[in-house]
PDB file of N, CA and C in Angstrom:
ATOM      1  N   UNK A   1       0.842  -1.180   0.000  1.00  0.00           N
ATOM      2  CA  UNK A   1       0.000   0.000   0.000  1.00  0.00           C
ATOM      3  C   UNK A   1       0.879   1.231   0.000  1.00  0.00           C
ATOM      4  N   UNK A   2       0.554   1.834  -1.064  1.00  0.00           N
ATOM      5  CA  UNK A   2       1.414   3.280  -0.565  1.00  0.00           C
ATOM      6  C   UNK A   2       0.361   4.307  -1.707  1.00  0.00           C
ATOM      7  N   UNK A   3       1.227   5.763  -1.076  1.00  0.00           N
ATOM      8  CA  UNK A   3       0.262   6.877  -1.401  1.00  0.00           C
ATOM      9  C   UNK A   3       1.200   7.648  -2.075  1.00  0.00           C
ATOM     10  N   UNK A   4       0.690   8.661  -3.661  1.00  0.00           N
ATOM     11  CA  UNK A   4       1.694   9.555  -4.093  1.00  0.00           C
ATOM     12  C   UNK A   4       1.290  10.652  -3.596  1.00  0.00           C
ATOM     13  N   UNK A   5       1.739  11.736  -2.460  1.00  0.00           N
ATOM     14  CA  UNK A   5       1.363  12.818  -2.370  1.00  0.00           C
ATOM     15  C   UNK A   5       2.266  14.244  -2.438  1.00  0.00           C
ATOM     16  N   UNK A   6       1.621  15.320  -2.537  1.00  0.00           N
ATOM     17  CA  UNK A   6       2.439  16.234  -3.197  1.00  0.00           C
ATOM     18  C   UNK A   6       2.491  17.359  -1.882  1.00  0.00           C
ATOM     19  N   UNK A   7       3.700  18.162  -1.636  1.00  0.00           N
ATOM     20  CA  UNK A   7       4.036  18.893  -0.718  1.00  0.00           C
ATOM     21  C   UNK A   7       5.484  19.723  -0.930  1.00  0.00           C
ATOM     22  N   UNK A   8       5.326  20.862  -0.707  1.00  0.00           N
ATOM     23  CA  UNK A   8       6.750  22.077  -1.118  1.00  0.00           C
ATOM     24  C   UNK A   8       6.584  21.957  -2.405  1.00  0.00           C
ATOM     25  N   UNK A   9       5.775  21.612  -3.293  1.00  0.00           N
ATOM     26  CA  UNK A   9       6.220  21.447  -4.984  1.00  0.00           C
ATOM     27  C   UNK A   9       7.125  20.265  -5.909  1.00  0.00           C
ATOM     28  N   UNK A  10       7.345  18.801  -4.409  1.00  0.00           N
ATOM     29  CA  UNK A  10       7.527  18.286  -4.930  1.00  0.00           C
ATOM     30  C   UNK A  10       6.615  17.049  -5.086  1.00  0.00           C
ATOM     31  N   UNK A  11       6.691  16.058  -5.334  1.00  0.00           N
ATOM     32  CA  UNK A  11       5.893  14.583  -5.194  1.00  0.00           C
ATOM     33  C   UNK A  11       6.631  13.589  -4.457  1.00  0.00           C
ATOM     34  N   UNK A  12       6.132  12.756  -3.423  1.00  0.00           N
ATOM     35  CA  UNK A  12       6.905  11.846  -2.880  1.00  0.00           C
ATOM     36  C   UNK A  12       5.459  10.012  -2.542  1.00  0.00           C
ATOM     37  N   UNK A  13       6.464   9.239  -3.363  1.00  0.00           N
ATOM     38  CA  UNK A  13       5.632   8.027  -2.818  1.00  0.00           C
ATOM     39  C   UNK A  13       6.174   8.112  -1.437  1.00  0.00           C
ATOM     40  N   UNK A  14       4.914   7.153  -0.864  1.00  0.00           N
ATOM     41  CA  UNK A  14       5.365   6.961   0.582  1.00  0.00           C
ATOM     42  C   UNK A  14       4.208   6.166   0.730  1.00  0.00           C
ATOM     43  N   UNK A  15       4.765   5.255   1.981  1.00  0.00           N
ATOM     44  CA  UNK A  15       3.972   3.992   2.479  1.00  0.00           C
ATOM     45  C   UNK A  15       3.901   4.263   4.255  1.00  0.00           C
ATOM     46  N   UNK A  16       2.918   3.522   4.834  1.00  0.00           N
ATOM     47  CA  UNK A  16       3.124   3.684   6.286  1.00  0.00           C
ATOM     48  C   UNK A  16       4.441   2.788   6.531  1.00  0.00           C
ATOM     49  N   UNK A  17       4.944   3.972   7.386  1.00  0.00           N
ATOM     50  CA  UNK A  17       6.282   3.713   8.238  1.00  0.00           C
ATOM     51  C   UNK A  17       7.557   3.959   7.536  1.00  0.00           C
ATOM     52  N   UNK A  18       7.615   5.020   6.119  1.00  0.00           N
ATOM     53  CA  UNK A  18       8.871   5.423   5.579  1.00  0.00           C
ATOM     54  C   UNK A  18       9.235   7.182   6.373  1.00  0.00           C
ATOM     55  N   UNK A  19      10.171   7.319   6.694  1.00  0.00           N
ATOM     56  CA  UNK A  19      10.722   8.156   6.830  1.00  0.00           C
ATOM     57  C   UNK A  19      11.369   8.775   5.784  1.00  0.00           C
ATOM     58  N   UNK A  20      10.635  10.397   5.707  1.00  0.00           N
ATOM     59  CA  UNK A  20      11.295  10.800   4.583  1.00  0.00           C
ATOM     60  C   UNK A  20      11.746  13.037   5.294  1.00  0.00           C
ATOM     61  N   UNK A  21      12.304  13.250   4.092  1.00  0.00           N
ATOM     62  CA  UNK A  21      12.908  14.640   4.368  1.00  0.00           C
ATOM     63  C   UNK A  21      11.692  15.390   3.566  1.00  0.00           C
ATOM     64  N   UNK A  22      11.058  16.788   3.754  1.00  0.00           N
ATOM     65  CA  UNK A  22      10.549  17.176   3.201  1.00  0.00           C
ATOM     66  C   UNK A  22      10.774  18.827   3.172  1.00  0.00           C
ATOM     67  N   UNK A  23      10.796  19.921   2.394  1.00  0.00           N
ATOM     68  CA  UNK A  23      10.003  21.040   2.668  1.00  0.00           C
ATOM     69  C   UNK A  23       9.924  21.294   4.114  1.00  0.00           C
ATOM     70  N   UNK A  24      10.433  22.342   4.596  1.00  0.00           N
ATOM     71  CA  UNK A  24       9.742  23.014   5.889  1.00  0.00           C
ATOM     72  C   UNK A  24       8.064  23.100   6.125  1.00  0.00           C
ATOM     73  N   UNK A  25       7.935  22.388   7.049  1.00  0.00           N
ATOM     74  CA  UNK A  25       5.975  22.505   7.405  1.00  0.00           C
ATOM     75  C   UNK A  25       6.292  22.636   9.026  1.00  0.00           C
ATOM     76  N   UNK A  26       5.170  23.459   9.036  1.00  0.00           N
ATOM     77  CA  UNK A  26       4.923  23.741  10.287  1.00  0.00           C
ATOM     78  C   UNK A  26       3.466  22.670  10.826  1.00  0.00           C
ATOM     79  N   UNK A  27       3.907  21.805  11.642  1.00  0.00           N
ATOM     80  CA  UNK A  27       3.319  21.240  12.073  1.00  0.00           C
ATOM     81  C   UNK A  27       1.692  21.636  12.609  1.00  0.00           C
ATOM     82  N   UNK A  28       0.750  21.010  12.531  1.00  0.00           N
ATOM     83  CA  UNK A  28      -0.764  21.796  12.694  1.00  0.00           C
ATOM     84  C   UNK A  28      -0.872  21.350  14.300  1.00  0.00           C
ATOM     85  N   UNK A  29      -1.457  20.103  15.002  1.00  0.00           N
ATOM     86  CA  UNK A  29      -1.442  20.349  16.377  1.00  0.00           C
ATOM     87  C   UNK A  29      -0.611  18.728  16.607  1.00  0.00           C
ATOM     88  N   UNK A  30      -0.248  19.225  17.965  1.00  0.00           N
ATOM     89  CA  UNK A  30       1.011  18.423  18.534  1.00  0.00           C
ATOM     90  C   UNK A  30       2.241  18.047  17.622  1.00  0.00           C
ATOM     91  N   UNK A  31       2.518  16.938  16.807  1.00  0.00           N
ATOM     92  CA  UNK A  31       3.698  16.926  16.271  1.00  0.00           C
ATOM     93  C   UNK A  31       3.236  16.094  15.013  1.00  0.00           C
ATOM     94  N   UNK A  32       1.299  16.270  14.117  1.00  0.00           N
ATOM     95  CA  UNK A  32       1.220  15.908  13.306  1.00  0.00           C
ATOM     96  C   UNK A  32       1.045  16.332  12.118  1.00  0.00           C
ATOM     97  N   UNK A  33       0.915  16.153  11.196  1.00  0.00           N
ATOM     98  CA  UNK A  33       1.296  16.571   9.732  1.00  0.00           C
ATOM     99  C   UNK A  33       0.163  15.701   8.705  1.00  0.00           C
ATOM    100  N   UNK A  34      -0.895  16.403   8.521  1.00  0.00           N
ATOM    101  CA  UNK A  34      -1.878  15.790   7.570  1.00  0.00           C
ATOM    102  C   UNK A  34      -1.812  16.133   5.834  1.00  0.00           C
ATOM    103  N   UNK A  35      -1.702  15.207   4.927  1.00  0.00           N
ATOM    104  CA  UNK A  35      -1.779  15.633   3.756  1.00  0.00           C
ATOM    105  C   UNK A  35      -2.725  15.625   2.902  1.00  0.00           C
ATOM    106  N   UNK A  36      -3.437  16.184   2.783  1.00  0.00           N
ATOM    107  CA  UNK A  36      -4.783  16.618   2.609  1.00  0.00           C
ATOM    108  C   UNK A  36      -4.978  16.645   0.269  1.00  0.00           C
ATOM    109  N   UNK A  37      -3.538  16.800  -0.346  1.00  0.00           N
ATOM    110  CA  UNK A  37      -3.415  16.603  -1.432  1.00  0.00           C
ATOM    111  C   UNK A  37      -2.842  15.393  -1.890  1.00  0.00           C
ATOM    112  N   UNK A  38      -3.242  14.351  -2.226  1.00  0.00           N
ATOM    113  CA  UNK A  38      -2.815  12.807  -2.571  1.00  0.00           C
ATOM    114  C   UNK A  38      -3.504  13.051  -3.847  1.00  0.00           C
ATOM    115  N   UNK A  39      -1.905  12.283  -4.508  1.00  0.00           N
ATOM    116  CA  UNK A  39      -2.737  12.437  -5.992  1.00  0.00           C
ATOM    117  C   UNK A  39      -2.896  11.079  -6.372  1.00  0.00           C
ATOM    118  N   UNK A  40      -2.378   9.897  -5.758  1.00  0.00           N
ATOM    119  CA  UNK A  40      -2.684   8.956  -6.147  1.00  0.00           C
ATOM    120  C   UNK A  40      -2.549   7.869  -4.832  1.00  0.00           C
ATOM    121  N   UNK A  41      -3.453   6.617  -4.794  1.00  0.00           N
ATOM    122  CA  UNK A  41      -3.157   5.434  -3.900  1.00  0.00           C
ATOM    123  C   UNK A  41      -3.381   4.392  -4.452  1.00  0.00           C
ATOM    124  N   UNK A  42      -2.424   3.733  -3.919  1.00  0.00           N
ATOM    125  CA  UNK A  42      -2.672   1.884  -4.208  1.00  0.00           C
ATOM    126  C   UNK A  42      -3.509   0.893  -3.376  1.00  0.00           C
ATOM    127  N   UNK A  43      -4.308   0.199  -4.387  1.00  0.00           N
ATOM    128  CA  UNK A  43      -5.152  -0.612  -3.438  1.00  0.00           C
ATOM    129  C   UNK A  43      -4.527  -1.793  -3.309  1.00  0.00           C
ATOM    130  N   UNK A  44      -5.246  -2.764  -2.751  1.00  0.00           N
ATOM    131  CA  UNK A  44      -4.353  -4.117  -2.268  1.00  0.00           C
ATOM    132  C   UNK A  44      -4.216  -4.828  -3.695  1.00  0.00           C
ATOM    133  N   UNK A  45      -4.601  -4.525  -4.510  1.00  0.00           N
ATOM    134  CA  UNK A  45      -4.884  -5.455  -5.354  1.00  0.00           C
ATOM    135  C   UNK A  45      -3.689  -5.038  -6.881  1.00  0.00           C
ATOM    136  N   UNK A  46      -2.878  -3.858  -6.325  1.00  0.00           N
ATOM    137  CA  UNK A  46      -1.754  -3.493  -7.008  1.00  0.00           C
ATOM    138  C   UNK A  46      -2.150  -2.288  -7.803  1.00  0.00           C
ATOM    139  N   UNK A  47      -3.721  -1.940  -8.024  1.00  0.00           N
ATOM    140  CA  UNK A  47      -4.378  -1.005  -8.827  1.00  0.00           C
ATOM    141  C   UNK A  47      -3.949   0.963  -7.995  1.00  0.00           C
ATOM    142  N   UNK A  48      -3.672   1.414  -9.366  1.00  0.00           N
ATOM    143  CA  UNK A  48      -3.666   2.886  -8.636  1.00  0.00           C
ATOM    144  C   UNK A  48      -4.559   3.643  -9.109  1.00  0.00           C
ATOM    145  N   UNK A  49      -5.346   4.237  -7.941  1.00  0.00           N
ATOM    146  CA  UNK A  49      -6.671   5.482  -8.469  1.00  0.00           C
ATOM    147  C   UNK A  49      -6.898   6.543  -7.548  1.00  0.00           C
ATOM    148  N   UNK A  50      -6.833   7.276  -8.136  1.00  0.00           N
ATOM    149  CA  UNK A  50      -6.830   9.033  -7.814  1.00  0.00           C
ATOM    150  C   UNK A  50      -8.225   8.706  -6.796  1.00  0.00           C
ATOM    151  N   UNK A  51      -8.329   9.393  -5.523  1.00  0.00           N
ATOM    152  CA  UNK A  51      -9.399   9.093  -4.982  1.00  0.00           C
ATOM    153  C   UNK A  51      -9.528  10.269  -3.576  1.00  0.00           C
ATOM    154  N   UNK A  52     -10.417  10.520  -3.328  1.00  0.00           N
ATOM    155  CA  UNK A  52     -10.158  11.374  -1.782  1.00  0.00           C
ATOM    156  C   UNK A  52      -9.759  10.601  -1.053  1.00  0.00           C
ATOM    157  N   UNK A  53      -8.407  10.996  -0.547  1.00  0.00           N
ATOM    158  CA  UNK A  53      -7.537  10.286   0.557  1.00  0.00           C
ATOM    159  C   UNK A  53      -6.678  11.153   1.400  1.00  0.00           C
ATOM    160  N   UNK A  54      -6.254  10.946   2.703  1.00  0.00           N
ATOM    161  CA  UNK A  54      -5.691  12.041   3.462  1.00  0.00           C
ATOM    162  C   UNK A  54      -4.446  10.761   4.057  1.00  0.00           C
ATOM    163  N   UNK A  55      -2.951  11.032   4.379  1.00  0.00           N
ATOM    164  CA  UNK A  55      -2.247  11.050   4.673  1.00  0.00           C
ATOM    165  C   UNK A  55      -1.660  11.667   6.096  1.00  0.00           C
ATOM    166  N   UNK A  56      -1.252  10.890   6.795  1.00  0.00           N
ATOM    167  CA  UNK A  56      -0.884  11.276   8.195  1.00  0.00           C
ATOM    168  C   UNK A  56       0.540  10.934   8.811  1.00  0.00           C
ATOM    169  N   UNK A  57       1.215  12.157   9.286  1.00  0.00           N
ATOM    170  CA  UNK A  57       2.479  11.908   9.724  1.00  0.00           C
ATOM    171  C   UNK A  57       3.134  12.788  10.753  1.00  0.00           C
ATOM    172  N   UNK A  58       3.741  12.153  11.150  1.00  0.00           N
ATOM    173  CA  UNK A  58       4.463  12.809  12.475  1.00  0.00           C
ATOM    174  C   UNK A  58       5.568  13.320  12.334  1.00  0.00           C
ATOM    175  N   UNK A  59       5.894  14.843  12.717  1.00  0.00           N
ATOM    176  CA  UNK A  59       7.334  15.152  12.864  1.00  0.00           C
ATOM    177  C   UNK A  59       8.333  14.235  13.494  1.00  0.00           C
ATOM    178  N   UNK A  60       9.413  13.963  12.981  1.00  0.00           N
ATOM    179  CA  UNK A  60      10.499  13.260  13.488  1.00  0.00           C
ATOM    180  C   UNK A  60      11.783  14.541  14.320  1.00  0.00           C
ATOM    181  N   UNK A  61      12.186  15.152  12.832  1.00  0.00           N
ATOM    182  CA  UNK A  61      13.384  16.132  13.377  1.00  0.00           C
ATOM    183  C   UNK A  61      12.962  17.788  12.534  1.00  0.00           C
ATOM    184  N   UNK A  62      13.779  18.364  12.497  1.00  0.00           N
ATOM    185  CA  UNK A  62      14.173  19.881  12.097  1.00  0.00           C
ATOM    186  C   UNK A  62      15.633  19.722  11.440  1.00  0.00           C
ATOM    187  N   UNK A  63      16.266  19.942  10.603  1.00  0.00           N
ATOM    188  CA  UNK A  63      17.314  20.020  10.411  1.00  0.00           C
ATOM    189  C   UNK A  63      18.000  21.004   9.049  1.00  0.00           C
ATOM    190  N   UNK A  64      18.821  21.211   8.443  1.00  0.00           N
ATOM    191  CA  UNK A  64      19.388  21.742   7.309  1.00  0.00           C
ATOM    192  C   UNK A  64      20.151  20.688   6.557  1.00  0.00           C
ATOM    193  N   UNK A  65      19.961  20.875   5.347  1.00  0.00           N
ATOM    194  CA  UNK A  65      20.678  19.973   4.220  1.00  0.00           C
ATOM    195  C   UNK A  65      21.924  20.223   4.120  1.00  0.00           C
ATOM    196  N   UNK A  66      22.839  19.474   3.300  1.00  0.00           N
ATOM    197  CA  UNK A  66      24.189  19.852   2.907  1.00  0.00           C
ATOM    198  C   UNK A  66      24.118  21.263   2.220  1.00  0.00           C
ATOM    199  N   UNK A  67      25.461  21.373   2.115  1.00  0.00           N
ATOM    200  CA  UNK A  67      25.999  23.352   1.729  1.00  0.00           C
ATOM    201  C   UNK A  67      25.794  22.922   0.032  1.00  0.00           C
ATOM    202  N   UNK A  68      24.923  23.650  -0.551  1.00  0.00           N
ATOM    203  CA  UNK A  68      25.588  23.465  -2.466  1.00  0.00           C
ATOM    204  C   UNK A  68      26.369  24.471  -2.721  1.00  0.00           C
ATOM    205  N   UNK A  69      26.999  24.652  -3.497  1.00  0.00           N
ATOM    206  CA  UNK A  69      28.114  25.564  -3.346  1.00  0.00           C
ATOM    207  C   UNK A  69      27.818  26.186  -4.797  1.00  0.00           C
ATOM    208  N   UNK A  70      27.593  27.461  -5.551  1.00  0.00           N
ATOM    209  CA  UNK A  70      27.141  27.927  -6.762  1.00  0.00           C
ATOM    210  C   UNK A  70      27.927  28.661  -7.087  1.00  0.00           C
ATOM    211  N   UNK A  71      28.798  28.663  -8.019  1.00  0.00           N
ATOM    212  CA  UNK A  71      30.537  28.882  -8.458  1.00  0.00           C
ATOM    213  C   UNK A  71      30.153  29.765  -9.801  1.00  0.00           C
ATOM    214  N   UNK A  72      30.077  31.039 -10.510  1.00  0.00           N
ATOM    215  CA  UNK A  72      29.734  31.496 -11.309  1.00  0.00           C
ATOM    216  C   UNK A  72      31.346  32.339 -11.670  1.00  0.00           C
ATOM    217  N   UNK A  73      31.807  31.971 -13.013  1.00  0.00           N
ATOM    218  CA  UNK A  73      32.762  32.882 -13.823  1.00  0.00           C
ATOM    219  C   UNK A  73      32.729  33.061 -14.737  1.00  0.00           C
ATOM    220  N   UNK A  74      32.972  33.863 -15.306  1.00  0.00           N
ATOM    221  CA  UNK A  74      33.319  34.607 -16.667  1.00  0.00           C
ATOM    222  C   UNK A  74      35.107  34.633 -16.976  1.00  0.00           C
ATOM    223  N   UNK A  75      35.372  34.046 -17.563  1.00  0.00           N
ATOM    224  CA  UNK A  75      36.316  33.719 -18.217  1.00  0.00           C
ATOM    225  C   UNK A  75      36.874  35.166 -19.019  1.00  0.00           C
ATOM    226  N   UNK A  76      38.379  35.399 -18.467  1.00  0.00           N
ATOM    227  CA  UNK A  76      39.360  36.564 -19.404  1.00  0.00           C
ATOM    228  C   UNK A  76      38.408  37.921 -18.588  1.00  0.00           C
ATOM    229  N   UNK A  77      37.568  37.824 -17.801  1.00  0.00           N
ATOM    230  CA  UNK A  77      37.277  39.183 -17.118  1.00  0.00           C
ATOM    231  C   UNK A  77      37.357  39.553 -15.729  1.00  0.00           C
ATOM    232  N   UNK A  78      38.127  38.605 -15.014  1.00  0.00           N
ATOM    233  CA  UNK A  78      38.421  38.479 -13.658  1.00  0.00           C
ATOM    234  C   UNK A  78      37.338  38.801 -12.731  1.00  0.00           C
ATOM    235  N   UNK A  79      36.335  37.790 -13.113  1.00  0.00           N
ATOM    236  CA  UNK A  79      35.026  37.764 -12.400  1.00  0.00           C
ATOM    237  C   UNK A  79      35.182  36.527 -12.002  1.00  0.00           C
ATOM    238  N   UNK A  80      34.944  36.390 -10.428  1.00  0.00           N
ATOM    239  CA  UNK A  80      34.371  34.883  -9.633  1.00  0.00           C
ATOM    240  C   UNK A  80      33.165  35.467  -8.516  1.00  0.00           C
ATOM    241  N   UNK A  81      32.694  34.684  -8.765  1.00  0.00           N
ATOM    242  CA  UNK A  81      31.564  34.547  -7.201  1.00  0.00           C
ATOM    243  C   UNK A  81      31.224  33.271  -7.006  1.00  0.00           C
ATOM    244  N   UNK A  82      31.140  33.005  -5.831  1.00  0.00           N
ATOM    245  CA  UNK A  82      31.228  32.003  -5.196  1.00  0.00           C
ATOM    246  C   UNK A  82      29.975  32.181  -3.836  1.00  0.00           C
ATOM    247  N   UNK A  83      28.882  31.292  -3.818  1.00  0.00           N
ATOM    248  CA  UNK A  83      27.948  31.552  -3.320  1.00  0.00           C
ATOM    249  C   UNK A  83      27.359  30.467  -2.860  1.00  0.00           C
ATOM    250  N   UNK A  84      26.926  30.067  -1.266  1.00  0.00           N
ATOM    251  CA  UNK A  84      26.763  28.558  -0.470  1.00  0.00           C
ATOM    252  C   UNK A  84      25.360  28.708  -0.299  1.00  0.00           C
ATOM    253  N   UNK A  85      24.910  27.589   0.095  1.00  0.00           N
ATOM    254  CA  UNK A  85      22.590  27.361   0.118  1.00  0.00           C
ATOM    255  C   UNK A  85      22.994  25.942   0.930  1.00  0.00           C
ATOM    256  N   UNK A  86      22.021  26.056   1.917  1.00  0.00           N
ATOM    257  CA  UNK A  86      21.384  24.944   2.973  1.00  0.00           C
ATOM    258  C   UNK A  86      20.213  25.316   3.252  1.00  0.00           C
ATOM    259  N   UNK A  87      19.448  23.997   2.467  1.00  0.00           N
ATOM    260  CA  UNK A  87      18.027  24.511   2.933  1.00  0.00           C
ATOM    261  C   UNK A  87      17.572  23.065   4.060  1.00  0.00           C
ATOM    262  N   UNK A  88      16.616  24.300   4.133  1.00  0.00           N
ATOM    263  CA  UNK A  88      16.228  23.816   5.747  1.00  0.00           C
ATOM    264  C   UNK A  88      14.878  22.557   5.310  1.00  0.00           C
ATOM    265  N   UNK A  89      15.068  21.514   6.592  1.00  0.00           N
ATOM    266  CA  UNK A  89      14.216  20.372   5.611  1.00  0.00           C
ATOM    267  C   UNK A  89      13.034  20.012   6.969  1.00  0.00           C
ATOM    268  N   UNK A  90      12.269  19.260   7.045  1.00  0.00           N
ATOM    269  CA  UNK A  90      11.098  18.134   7.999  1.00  0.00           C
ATOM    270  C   UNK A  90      12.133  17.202   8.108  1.00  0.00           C
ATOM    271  N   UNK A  91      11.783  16.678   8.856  1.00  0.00           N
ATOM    272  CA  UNK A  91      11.907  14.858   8.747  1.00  0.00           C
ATOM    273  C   UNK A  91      10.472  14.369   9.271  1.00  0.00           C
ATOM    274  N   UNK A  92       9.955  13.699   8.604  1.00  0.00           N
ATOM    275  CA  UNK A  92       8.668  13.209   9.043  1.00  0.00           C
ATOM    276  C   UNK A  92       8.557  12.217   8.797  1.00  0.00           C
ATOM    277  N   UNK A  93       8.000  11.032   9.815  1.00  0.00           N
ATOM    278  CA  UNK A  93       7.475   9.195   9.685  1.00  0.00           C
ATOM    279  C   UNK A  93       5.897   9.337   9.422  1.00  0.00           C
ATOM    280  N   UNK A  94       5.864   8.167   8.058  1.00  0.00           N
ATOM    281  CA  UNK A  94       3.888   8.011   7.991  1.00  0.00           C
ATOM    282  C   UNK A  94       3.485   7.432   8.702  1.00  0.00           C
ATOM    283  N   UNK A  95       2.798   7.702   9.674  1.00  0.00           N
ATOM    284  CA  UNK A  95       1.698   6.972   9.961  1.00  0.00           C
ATOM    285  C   UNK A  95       0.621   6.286   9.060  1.00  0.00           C
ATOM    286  N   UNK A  96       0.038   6.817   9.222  1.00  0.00           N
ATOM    287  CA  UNK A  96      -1.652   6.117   7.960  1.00  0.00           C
ATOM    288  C   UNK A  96      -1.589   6.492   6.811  1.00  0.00           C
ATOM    289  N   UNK A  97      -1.875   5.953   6.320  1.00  0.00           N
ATOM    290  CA  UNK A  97      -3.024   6.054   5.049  1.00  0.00           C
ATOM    291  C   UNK A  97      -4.316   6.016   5.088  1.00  0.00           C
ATOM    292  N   UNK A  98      -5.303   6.744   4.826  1.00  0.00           N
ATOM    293  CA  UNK A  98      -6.332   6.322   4.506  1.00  0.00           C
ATOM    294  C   UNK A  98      -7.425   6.711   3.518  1.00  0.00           C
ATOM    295  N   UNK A  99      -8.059   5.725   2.985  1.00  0.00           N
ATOM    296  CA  UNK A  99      -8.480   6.172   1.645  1.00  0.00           C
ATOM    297  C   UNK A  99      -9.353   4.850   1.544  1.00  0.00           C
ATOM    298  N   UNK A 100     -10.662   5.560   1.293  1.00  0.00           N
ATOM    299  CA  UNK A 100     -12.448   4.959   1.129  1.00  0.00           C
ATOM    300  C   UNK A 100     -12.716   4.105   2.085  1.00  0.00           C
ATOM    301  N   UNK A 101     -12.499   5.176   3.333  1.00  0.00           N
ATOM    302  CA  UNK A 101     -12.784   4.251   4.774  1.00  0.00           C
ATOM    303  C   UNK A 101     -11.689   3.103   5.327  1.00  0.00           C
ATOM    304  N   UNK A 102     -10.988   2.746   4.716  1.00  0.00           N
ATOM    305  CA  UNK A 102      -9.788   2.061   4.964  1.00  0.00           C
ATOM    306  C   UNK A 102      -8.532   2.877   5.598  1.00  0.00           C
ATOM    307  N   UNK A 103      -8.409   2.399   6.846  1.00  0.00           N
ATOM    308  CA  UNK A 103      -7.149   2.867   7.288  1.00  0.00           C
ATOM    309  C   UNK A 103      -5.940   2.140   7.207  1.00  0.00           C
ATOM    310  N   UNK A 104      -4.670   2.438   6.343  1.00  0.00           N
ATOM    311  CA  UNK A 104      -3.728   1.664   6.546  1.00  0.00           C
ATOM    312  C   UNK A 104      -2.575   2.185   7.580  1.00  0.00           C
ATOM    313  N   UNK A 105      -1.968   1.126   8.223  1.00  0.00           N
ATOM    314  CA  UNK A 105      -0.376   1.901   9.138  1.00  0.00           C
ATOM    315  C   UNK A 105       0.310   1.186   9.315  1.00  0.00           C
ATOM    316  N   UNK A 106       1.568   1.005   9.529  1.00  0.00           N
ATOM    317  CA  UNK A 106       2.851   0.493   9.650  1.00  0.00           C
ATOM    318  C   UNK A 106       2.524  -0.893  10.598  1.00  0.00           C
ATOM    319  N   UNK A 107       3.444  -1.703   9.866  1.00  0.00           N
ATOM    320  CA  UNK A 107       3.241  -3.304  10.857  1.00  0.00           C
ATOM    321  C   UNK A 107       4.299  -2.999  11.756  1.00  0.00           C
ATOM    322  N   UNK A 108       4.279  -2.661  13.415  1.00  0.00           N
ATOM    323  CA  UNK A 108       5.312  -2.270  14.190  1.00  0.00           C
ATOM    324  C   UNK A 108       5.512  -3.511  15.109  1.00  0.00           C
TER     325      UNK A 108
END
């Protein structure tokens, strides 16, 4: 079972109980995280269909990504710049899935 849902502008599959990095979200109450845009889920039966479904997950951490480093020259005009980015990420574990009354969650 897993769910494709979309968040910060990107898309991420995810199943109950993957830990993944996301986009900065500010958590709604206590330390959970509902995804309210799913563009797609899998049923047991291997089939995928777009359906009203909501997604549930818990903050894990807060953290910043590695430094990218953005190196720009112009050649024969003694131009360099040199310019660093860490963006700031979630860490969040799924809980559920659920989608047409079916709740799915992690075998713990």
């Amino acid at each position: 079972m897993y769910a494709v849902v979309r968040t910060g502008g990107k898309q991420y599959r995810v199943a109950p109980g993957d830990v993944l990095k996301i986009e900065t979200v500010t958590p709604t109450e206590g330390n959970t995280i509902e995804f309210s845009e799913v563009l797609a889920v899998s049923g047991d039966d291997g089939i995928v269909k777009p359906g009203a479904a909501k997604v549930t997950a818990e903050v894990v951490g807060e953290g910043r990504g590695q430094k990218i480093l953005v190196f720009h020259l112009k050649r024969k005009k003694q131009y360099k710049k040199l310019q660093g980015h860490r963006q700031n990420f979630t860490e969040v574990r799924i809980k559920a899935i659920e989608a047409d009354g079916v709740t799915y969650t992690a075998a713990n």
